[in-house]
Protein backbone atom coordinates (compact mmCIF):
# COMPACT_ATOMS: atom_id res chain seq x y z
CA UNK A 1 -9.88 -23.12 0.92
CA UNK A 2 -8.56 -19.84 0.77
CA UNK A 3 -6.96 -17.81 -2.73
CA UNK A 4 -4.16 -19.34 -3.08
CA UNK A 5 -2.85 -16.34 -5.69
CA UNK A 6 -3.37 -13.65 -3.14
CA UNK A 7 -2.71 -13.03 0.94
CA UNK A 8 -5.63 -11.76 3.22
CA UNK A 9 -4.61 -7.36 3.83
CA UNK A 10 -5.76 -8.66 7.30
CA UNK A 11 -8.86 -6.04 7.61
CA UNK A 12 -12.53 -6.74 5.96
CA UNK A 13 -12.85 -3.43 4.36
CA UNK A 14 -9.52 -4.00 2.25
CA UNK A 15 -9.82 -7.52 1.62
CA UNK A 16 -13.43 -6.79 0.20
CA UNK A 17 -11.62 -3.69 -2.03
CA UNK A 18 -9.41 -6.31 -3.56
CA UNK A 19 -10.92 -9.25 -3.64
CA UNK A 20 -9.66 -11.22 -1.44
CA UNK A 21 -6.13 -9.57 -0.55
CA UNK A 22 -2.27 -8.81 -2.25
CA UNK A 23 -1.70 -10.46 -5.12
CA UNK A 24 0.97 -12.52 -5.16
CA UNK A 25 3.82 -12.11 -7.51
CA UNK A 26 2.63 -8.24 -7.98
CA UNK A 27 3.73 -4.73 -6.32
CA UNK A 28 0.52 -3.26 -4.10
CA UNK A 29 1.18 0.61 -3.17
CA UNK A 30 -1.17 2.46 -1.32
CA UNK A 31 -0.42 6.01 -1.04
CA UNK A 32 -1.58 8.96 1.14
CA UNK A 33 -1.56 12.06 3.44
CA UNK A 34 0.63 11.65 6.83
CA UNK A 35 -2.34 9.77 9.06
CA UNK A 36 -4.28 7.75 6.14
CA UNK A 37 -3.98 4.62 7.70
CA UNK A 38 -0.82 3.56 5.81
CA UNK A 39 1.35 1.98 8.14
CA UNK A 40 -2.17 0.82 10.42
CA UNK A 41 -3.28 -1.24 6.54
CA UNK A 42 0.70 -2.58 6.96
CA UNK A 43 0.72 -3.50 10.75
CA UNK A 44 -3.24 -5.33 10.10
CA UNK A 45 -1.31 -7.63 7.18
CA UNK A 46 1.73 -8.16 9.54
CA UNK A 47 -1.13 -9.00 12.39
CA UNK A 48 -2.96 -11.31 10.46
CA UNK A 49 -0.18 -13.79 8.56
CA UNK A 50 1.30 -15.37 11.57
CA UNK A 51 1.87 -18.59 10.03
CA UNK A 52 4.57 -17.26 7.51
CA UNK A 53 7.63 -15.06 7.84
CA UNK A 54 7.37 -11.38 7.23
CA UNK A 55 9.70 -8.87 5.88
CA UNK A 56 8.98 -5.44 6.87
CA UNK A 57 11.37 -2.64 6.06
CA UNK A 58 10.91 0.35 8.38
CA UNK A 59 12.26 3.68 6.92
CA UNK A 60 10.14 6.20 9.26
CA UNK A 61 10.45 4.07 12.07
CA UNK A 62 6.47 4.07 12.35
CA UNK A 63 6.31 0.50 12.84
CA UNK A 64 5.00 -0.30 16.55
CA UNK A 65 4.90 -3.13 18.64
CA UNK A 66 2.53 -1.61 21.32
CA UNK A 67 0.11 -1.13 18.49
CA UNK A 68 0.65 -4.60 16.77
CA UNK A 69 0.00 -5.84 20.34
CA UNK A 70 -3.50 -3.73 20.11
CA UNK A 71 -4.74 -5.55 17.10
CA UNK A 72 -3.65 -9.11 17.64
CA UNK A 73 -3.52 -11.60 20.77
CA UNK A 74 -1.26 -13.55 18.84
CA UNK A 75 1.76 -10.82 18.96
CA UNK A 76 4.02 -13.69 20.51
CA UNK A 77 3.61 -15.94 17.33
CA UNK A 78 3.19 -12.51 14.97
CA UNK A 79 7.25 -11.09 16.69
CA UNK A 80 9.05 -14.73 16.08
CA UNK A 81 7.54 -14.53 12.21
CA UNK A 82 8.79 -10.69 11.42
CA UNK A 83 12.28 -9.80 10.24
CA UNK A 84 12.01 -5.76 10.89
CA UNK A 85 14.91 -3.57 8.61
CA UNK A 86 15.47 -0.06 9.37
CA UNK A 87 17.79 1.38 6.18
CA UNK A 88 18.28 5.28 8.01
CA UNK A 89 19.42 6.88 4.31
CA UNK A 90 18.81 6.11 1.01
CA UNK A 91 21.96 4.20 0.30
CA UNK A 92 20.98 2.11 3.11
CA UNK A 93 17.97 1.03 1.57
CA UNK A 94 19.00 0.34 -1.69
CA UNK A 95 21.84 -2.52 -0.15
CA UNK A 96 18.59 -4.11 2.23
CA UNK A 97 16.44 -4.27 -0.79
CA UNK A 98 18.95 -5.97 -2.32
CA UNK A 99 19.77 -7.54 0.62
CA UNK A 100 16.58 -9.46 -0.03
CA UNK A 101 17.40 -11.64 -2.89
CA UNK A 102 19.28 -13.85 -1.15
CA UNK A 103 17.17 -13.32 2.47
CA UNK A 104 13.79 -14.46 0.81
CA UNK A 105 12.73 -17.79 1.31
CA UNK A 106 9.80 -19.84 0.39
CA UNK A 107 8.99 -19.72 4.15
CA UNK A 108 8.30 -15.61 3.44
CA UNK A 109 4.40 -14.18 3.11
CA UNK A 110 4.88 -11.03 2.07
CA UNK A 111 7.61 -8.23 1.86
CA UNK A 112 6.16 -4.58 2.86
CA UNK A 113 8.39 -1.52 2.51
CA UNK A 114 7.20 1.61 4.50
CA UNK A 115 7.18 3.82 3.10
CA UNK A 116 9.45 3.66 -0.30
CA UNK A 117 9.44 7.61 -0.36
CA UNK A 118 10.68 8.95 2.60
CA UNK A 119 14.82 8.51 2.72
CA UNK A 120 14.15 9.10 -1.58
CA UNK A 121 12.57 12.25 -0.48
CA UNK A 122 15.54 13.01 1.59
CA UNK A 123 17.97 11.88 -0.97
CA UNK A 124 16.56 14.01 -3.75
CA UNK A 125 16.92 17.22 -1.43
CA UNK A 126 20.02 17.32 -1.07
CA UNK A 127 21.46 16.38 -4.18
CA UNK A 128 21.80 18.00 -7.96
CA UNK A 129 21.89 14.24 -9.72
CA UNK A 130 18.21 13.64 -9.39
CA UNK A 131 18.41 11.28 -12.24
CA UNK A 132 20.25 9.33 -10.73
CA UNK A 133 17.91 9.31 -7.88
CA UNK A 134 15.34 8.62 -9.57
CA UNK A 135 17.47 5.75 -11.70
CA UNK A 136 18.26 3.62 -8.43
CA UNK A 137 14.26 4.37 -7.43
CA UNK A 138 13.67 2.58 -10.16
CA UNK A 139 16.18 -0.32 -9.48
CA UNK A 140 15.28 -0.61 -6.00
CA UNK A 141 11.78 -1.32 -7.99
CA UNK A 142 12.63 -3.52 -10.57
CA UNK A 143 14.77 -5.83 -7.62
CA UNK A 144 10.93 -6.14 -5.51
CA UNK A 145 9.03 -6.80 -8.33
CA UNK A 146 11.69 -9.64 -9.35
CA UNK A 147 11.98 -11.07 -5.85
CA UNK A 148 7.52 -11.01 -6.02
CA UNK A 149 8.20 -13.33 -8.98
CA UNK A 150 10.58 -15.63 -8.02
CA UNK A 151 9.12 -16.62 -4.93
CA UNK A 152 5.74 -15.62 -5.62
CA UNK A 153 4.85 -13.14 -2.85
CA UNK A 154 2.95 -10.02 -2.84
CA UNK A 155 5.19 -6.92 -1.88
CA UNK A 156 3.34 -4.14 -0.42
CA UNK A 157 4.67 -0.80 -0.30
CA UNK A 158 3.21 2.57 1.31
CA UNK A 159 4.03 5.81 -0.98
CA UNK A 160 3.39 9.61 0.41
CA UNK A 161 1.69 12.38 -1.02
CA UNK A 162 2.67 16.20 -2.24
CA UNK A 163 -0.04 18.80 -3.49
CA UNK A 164 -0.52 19.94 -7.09
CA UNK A 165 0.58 23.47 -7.41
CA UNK A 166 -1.93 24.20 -10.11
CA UNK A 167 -4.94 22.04 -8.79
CA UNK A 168 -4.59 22.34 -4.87
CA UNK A 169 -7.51 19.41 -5.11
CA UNK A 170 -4.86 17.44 -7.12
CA UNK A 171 -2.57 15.22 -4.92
CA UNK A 172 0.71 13.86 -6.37
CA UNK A 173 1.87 10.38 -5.57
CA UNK A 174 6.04 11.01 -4.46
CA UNK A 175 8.10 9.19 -7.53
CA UNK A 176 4.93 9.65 -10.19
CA UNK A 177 5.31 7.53 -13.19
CA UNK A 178 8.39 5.43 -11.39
CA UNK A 179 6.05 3.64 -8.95
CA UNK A 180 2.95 4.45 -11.35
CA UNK A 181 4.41 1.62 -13.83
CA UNK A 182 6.11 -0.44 -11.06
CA UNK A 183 2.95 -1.17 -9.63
CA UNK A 184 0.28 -3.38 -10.83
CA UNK A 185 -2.03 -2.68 -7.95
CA UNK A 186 -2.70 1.37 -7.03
CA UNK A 187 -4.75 2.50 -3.64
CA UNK A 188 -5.28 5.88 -2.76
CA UNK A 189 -6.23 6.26 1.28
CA UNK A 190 -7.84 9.94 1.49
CA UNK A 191 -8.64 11.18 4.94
CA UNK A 192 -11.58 13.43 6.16
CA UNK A 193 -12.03 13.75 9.26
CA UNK A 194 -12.12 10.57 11.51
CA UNK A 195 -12.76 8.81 8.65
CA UNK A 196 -11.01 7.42 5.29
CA UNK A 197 -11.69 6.37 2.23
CA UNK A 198 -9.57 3.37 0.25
CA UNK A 199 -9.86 3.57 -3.61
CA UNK A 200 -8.51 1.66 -6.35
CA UNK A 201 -6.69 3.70 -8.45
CA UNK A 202 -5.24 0.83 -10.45
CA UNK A 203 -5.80 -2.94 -11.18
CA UNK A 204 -5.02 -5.83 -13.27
CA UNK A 205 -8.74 -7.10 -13.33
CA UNK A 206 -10.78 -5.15 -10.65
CA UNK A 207 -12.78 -1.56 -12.15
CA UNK A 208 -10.90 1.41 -11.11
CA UNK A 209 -12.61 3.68 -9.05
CA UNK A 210 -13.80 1.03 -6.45
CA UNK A 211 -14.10 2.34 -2.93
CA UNK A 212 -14.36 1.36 1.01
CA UNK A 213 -14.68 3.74 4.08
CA UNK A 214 -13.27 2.62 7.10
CA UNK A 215 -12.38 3.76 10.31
CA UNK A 216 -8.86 3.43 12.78
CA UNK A 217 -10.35 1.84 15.96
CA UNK A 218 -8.34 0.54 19.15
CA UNK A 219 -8.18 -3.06 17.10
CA UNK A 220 -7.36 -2.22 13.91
CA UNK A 221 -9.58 -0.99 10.71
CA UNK A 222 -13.25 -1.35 10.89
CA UNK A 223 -15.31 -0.57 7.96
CA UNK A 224 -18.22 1.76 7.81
């Protein structure tokens, strides 16, 4: 018998990190530098829950079904169980994460969003009202973390990265104390070289500071 409170990441090295997997009813991000293994953690989760539905929205349009073919023999089953969403601006993604309260069903495993920073990144550049920005960041937040309740899912979402002006060995997660409160579960991928790290920067009941190597292979993630 499996966890029935949380849903396997889909890869040994993250599943060990956590325990067992997402939490359900709880907001997961795991943030990093562009070629962390982000959207490689998302595409193992999508890979590895074919028996329920999965709602993946898309905003960098990084998701990839030659790679998802890499890393499962099961894409077949894995394509028929995905509902993909590609919002192209930030308005966009504010109506198809509100979109999901009446798309989620008890037939969904998880919801991932990658990456929630990207067309907020965009949004806030070109606009004076970053407030306001920031205000409907927060409501796009509050709607996941409801819709994780209600149905009792794990939402997973993938967050980028900016460097500290004053400590250049300082990164900055995009959104700071906006996600930083939103989520109950905090990863930080780092990246050196051919290899990365996973830790936990934040957790209901696992110690903070918990870490995993791992490697991107042709398959998927492989631990070191």
């Amino acid at each position: 018998m499996g966890d029935e409170t949380r849903i396997s990441t889909g890869t040994d090295a993250i599943d060990w990190l956590l325990e067992g997997g997402y939490e359900n009813e709880v907001l997961t991000t795991i943030y990093g530098p562009a070629g962390s293994g982000k959207t490689n953690i998302c595409l193992a989760c999508v890979a590895s829950n074919s028996d329920k539905k999965v709602i993946y929205i898309d905003t960098e349009g990084s998701f990839s079904v030659s790679r998802l073919k890499q890393i499962t023999d099961d894409h077949k089953e894995v394509f028929e169980n995905i509902i993909i969403l590609r919002p192209t601006d930030f308005n966009e993604q504010k109506k198809v994460v509100d979109k999901l309260k009446s798309l989620v069903t008890s037939k969904i495993g998880i919801i991932i969003v990658d990456s929630i920073a990207m067309l907020y990144r965009l949004e806030v550049g070109k606009t004076k009202e970053v407030q306001k920005v920031n205000k409907e960041l927060g409501v796009q937040l509050a709607t996941l973390i409801q819709v994780a309740r209600k149905y009792k899912v794990p939402v997973l979402i993938t967050n980028q990265v900016y460097a500290d002006f004053e400590d250049k060995n300082k990164i900055n997660m995009v959104g700071g104390d906006i996600l930083r409160y939103a989520s109950k579960c905090l990863i930080e991928l780092q990246r050196n070289n051919g290899e990365r790290k996973a830790i936990l920067r934040k957790h209901r009941s696992l110690p903070e500071g918990k870490e995993v190597s791992f490697k991107i292979t042709d398959t998927g993630l492989e631990e070191i």
